[in-house]
C-alpha atoms as a PDB file:
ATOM      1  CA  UNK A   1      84.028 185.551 150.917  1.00  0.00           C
ATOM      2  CA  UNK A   2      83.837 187.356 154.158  1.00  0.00           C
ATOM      3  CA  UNK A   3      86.593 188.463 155.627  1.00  0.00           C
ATOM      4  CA  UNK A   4      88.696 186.185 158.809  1.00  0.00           C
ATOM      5  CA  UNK A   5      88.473 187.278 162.797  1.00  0.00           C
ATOM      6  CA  UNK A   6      91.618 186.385 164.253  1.00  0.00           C
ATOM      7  CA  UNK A   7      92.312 186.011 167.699  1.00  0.00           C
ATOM      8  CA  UNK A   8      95.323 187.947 167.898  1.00  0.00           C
ATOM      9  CA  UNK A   9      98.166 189.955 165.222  1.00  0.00           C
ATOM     10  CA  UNK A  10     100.187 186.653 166.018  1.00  0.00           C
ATOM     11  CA  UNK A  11      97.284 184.191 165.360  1.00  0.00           C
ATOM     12  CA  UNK A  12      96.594 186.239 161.988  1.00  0.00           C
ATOM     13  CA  UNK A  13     100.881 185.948 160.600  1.00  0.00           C
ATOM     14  CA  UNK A  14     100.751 182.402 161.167  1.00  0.00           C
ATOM     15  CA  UNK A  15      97.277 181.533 159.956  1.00  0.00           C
ATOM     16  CA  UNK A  16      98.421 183.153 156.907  1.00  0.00           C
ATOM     17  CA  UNK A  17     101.526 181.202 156.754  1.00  0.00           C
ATOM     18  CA  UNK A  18      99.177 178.481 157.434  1.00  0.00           C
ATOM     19  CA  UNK A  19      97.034 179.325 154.389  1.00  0.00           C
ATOM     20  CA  UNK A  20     100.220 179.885 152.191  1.00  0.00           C
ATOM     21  CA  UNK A  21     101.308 176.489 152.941  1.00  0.00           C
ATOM     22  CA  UNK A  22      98.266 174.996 152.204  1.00  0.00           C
ATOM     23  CA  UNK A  23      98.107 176.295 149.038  1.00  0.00           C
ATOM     24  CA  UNK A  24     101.062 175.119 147.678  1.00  0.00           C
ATOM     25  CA  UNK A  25     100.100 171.577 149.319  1.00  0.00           C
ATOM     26  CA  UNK A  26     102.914 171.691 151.889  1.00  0.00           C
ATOM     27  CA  UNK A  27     100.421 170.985 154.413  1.00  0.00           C
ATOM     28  CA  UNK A  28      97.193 168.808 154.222  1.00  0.00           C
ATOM     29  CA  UNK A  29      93.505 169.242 155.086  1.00  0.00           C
ATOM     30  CA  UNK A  30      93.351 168.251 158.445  1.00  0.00           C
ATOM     31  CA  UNK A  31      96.332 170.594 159.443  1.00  0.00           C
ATOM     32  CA  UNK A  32      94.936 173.810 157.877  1.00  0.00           C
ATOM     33  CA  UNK A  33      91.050 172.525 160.024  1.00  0.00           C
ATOM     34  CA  UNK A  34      93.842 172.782 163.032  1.00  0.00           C
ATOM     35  CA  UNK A  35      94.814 175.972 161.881  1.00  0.00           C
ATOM     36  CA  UNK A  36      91.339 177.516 161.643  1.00  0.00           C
ATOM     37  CA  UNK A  37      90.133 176.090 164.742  1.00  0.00           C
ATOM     38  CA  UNK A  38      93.247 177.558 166.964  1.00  0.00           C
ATOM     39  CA  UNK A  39      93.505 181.041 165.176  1.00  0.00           C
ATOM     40  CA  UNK A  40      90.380 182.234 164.040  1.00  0.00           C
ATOM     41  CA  UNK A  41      86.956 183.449 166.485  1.00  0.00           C
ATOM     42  CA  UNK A  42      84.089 182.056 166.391  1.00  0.00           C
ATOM     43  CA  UNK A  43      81.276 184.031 165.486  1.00  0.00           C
ATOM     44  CA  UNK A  44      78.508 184.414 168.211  1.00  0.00           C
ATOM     45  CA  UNK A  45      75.343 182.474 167.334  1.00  0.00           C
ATOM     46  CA  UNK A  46      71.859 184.175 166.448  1.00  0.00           C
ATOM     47  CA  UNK A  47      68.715 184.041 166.919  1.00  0.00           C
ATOM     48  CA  UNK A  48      65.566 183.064 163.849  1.00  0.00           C
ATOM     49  CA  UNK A  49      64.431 186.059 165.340  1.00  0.00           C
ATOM     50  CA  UNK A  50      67.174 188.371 165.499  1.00  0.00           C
ATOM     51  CA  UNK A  51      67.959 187.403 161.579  1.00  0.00           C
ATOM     52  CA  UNK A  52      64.516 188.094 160.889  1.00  0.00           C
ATOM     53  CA  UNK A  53      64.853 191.875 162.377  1.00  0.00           C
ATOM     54  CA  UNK A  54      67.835 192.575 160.287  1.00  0.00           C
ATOM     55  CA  UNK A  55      67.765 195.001 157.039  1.00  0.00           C
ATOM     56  CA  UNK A  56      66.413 193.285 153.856  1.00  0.00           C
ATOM     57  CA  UNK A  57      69.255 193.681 151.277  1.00  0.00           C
ATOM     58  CA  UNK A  58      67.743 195.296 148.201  1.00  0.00           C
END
């Protein structure tokens, strides 16, 4: 699994909280979906093409 972008030092301690929570079933789906859309980036979009130009992995 690839590794989080957070939006900020803060955003990444309570995300993690966040996650820790969720784990144990403290908090439910919909909260941790609240979570990841307030504290984590988004990752820009690309292009067919752009994918198309990048390194084959061998």
């Amino acid at each position: 699994m690839a590794r989080s972008k957070y939006k900020s030092d803060i955003s990444e301690a309570l995300h993690t909280s966040a996650e820790a929570l969720y784990k144990v079933r403290a908090i439910d789906k919909a909260m941790m979906r609240d979570f990841d859309a307030r504290h984590l980036t988004v990752p820009p979009e690309i292009e067919p093409a752009e994918i198309k130009r990048l390194p084959e992995i061998e």
